[in-house]
Protein backbone atom coordinates (compact mmCIF):
# COMPACT_ATOMS: atom_id res chain seq x y z
CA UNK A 1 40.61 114.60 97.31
CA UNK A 2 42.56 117.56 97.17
CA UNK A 3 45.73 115.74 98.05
CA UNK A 4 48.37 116.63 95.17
CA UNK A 5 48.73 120.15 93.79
CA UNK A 6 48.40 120.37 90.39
CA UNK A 7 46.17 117.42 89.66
CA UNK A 8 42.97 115.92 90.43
CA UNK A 9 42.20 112.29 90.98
CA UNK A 10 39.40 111.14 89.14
CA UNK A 11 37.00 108.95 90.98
CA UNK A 12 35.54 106.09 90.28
CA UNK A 13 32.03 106.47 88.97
CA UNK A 14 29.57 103.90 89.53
CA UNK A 15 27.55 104.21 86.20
CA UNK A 16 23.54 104.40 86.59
CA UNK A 17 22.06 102.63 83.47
CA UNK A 18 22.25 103.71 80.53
CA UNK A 19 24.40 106.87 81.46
CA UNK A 20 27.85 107.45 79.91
CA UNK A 21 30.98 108.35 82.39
CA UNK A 22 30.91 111.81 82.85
CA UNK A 23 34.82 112.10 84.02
CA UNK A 24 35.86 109.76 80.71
CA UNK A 25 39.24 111.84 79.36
CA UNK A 26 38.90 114.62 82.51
CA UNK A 27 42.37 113.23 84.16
CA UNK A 28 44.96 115.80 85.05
CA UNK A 29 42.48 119.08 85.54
CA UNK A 30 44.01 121.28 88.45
CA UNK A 31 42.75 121.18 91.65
CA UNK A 32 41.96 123.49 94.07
CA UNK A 33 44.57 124.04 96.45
CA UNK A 34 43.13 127.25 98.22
CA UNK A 35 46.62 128.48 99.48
CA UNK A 36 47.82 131.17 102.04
CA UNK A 37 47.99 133.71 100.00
CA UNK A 38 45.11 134.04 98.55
CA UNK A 39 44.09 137.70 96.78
CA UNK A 40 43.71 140.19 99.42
CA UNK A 41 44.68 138.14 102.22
CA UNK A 42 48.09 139.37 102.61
CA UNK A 43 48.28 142.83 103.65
CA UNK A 44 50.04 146.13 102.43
CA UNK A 45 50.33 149.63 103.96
CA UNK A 46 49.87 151.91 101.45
CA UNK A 47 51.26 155.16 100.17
CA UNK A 48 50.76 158.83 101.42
CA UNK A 49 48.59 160.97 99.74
CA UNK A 50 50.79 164.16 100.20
CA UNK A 51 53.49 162.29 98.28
CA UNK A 52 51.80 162.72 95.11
CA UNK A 53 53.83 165.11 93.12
CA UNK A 54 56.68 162.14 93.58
CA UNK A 55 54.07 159.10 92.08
CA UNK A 56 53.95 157.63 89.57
CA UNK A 57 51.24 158.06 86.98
CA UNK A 58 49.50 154.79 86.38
CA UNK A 59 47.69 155.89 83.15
CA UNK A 60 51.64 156.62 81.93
CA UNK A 61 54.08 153.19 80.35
CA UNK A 62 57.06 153.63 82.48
CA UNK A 63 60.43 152.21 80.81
CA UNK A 64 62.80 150.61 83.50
CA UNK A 65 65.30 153.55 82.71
CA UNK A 66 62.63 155.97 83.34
CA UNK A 67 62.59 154.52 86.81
CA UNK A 68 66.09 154.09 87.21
CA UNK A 69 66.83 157.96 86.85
CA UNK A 70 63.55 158.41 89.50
CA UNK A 71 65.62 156.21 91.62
CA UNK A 72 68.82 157.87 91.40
CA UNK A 73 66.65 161.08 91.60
CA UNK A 74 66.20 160.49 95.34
CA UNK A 75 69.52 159.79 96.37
CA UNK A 76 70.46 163.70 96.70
CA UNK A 77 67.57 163.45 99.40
CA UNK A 78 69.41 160.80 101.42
CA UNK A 79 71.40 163.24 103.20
CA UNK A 80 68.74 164.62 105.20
CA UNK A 81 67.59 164.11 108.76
CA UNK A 82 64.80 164.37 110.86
CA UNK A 83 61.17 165.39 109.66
CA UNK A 84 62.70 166.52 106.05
CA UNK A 85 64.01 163.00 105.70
CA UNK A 86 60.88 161.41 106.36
CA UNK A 87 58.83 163.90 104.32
CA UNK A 88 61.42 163.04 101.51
CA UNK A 89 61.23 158.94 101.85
CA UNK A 90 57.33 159.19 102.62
CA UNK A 91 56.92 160.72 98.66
CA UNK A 92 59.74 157.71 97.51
CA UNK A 93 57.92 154.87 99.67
CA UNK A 94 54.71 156.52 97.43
CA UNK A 95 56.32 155.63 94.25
CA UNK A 96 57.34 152.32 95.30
CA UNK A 97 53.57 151.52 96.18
CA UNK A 98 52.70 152.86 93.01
CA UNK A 99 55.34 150.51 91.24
CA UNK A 100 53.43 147.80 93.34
CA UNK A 101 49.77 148.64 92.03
CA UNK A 102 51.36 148.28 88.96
CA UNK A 103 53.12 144.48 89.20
CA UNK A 104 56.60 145.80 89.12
CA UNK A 105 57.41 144.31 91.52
CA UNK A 106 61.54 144.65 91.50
CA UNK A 107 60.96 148.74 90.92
CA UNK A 108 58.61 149.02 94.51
CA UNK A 109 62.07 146.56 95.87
CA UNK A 110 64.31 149.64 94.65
CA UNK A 111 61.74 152.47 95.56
CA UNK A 112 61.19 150.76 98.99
CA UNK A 113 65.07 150.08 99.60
CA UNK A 114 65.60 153.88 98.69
CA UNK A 115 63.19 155.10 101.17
CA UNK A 116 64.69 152.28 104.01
CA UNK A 117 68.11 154.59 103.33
CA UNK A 118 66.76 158.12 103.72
CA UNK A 119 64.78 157.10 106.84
CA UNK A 120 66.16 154.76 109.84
CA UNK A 121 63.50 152.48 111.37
CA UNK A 122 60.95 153.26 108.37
CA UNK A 123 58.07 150.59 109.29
CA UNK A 124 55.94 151.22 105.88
CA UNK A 125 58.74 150.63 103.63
CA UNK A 126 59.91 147.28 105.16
CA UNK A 127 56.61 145.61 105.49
CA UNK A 128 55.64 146.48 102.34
CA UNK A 129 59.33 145.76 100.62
CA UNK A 130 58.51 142.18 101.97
CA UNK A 131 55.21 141.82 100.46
CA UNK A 132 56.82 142.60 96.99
CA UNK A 133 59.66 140.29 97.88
CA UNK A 134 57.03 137.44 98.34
CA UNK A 135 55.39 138.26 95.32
CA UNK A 136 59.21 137.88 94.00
CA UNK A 137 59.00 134.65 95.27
CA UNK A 138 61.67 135.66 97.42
CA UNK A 139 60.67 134.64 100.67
CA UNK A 140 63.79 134.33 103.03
CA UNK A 141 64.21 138.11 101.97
CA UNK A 142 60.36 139.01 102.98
CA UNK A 143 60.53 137.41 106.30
CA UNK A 144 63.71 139.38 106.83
CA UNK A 145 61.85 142.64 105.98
CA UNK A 146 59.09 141.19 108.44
CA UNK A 147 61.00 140.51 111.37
CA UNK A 148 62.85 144.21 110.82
CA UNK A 149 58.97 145.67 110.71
CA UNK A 150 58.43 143.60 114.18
CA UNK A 151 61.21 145.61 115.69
CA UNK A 152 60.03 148.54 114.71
CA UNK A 153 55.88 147.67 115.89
CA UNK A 154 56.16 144.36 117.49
CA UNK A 155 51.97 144.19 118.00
CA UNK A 156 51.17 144.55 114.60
CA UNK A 157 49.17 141.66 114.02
CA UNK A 158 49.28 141.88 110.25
CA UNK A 159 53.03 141.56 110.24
CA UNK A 160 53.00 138.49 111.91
CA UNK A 161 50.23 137.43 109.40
CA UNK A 162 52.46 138.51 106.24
CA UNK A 163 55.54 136.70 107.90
CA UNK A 164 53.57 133.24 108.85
CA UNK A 165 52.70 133.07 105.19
CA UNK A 166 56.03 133.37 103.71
CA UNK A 167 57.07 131.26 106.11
CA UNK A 168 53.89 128.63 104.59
CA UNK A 169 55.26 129.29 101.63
CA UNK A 170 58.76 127.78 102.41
CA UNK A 171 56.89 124.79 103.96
CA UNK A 172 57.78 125.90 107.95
CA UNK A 173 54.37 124.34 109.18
CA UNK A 174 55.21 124.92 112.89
CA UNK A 175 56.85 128.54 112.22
CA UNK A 176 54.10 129.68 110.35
CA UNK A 177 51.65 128.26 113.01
CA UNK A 178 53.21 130.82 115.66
CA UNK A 179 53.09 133.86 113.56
CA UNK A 180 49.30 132.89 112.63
CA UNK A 181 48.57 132.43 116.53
CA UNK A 182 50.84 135.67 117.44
CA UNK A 183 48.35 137.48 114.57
CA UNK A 184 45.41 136.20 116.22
CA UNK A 185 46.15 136.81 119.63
CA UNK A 186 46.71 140.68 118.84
CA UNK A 187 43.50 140.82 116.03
CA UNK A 188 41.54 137.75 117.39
CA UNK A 189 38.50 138.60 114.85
CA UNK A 190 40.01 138.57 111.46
CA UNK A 191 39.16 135.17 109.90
CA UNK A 192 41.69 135.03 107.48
CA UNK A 193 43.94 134.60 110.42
CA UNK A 194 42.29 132.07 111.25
CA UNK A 195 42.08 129.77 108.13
CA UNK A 196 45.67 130.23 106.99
CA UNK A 197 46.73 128.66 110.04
CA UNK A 198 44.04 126.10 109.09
CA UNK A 199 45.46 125.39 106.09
CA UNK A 200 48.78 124.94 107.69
CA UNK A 201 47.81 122.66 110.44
CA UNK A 202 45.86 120.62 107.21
CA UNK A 203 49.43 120.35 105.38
CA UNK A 204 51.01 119.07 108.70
CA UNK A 205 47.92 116.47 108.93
CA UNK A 206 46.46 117.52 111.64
CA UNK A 207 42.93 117.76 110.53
CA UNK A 208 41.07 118.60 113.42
CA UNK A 209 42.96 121.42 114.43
CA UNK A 210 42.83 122.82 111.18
CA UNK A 211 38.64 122.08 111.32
CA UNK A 212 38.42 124.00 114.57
CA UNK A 213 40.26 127.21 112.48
CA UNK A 214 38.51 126.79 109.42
CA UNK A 215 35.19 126.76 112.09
CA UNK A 216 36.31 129.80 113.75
CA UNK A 217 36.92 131.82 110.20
CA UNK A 218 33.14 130.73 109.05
CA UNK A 219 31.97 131.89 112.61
CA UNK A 220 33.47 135.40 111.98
CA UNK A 221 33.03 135.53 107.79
CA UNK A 222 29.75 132.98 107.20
CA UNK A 223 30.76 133.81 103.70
CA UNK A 224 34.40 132.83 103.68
CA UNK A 225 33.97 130.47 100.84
CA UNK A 226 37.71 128.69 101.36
CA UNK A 227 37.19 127.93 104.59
CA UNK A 228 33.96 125.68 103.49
CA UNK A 229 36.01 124.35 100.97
CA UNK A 230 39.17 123.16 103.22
CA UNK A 231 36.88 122.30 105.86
CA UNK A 232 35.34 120.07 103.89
CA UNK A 233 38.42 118.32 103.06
CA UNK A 234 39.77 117.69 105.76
CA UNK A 235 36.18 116.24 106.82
CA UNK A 236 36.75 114.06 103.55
CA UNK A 237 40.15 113.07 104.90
CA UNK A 238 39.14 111.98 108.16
CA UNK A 239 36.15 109.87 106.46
CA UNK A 240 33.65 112.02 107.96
CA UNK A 241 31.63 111.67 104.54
CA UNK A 242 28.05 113.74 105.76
CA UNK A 243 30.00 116.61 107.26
CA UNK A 244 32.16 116.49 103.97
CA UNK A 245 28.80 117.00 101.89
CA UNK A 246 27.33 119.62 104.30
CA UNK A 247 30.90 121.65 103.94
CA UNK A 248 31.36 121.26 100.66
CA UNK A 249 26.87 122.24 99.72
CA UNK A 250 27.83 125.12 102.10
CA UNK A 251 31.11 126.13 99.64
CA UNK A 252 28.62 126.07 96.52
CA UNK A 253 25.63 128.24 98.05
CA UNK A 254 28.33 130.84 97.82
CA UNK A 255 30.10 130.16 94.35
CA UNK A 256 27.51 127.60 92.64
CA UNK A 257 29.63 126.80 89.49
CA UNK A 258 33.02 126.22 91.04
CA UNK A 259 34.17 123.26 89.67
CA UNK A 260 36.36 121.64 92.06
CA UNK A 261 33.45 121.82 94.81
CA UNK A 262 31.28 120.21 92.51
CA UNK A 263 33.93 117.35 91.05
CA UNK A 264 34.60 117.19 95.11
CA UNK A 265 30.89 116.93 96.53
CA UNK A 266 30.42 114.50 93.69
CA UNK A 267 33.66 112.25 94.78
CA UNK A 268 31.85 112.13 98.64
CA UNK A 269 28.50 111.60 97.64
CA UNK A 270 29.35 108.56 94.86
CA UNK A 271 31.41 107.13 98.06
CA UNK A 272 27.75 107.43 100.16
CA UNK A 273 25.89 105.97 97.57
CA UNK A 274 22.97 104.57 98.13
CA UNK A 275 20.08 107.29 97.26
CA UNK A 276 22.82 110.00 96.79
CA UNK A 277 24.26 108.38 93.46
CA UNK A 278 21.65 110.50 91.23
CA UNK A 279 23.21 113.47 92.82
CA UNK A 280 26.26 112.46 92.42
CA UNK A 281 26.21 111.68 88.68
CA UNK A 282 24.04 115.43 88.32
CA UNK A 283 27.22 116.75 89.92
CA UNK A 284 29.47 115.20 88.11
CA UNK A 285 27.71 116.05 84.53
CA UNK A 286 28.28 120.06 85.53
CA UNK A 287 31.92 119.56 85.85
CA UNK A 288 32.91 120.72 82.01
CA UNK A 289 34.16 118.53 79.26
CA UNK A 290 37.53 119.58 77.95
CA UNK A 291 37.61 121.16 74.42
CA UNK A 292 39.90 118.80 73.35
CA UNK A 293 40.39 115.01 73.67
């Protein structure tokens, strides 16, 4: 099971005759812990076009001074009000973004922080100075940025999304929950929404809440390949052993050589037994050797 990040629990084979075990020296391969943020499924706002004299060229290196005199650049700027202000931080927020695309992560903080102090109440340039702050790891400082960007649009349903899964992040179960629901109730057909507050209600244990989420995502995404996978889990979990299979087949229709759904649907159907062994042990042989001994 998919208990303990980082590691994965070998099972206990029952051998068919003649057959060597499969899992012999596979201890210790990382699991699959299909967490909250997941590519793509927090969400950005992203630059203005018209800023583009102020970007950043991608196809350029960039040294950190480089950016520092940018930076410093746009503080003459700061003393501006009205529409010129916001023209002014719209083309710095555009360089921070492109500093995002980029994985500099610290230079979209400054870009982002720069634009926050040309223009009061700039919505853009909080929410997306918290998704680069949870990329920072720093998550105290994105929900901060969050719950500013909820002052300034308090029904934007992705803001509540972002927030609930820094708040995952820092193991707030229950807080998270709320933003997830507050998401859904203002964008009830986004199933992302949906399975990260799965997945929290399946770290707080309570598997049947997060089954009816991770149900809800596959009604709206039949493709959503995590929410198969934790589905099938928590099925696992509860002892439900056929649903776990069914989950779990479902998972591999849509990537057929993950091996974690294969090394899991092998786990359920050894436990089965009984006719299912022969699958079980074909499973099992797909999950690779290691290189190395």
């Amino acid at each position: 099971m998919p208990v303990t990040p980082g590691r994965m629990e070998a099972p206990s084979l029952s051998l068919l005759p003649g057959k060597e075990n499969p899992l012999e020296h596979r201890l210790n391969q990382a699991s699959l812990e299909c967490p909250a943020d997941v590519p793509g499924s927090v969400h950005e706002v992203s630059g203005r076009e018209d800023g583009a004299s102020w970007r950043i060229n991608p196809n350029e290196s960039q040294t950190q001074d480089d950016n520092s005199r940018q930076i410093s650049a746009c503080a003459s700027s700061s003393a501006l009000r009205g529409d010129a202000a916001r023209g002014e931080a719209e083309k710095v927020h555009a360089m921070g973004y492109d500093a995002r695309k980029k994985g500099d992560y610290k230079t979209a903080v400054a870009f982002y922080t720069k634009a926050i102090s040309m223009c009061e109440g700039f919505f853009k340039a909080y929410f997306n100075r918290g998704f680069a702050y949870d990329k920072l790891g720093e998550y105290e400082k994105a929900i901060a940025d969050y719950s500013k960007a909820l002052e300034i649009e308090p029904k934007n349903a992705y803001v509540y999304y972002n927030r609930g899964v820094s708040l995952d992040k820092l193991q707030r179960y229950d807080e998270a929950i709320y933003n997830f629901s507050m998401a859904i109730t203002l964008e009830p057909s986004k199933a992302d929404f949906y399975h990260n507050r799965g997945f929290a209600f399946r770290k707080k244990l309570e598997y049947e809440k997060a089954i009816q989420d991770y149900s809800k995502a596959i009604s709206l995404n039949p493709g959503h390949f995590k929410a198969h996978y934790n589905k099938a889990a928590c099925f696992e979990k509860m002892g439900k052993l056929p649903e776990a299979e069914v989950s779990y087949e479902a998972a591999l229709k849509m990537q057929p050589g993950n091996i974690n759904a294969l090394h899991y649907l092998a786990t359920v159907q050894e436990k089965m037994g009984g006719r299912r062994l022969e699958s079980a042990y074909a499973n099992f042989a797909l999950y690779p050797l290691p290189a190395k001994l």
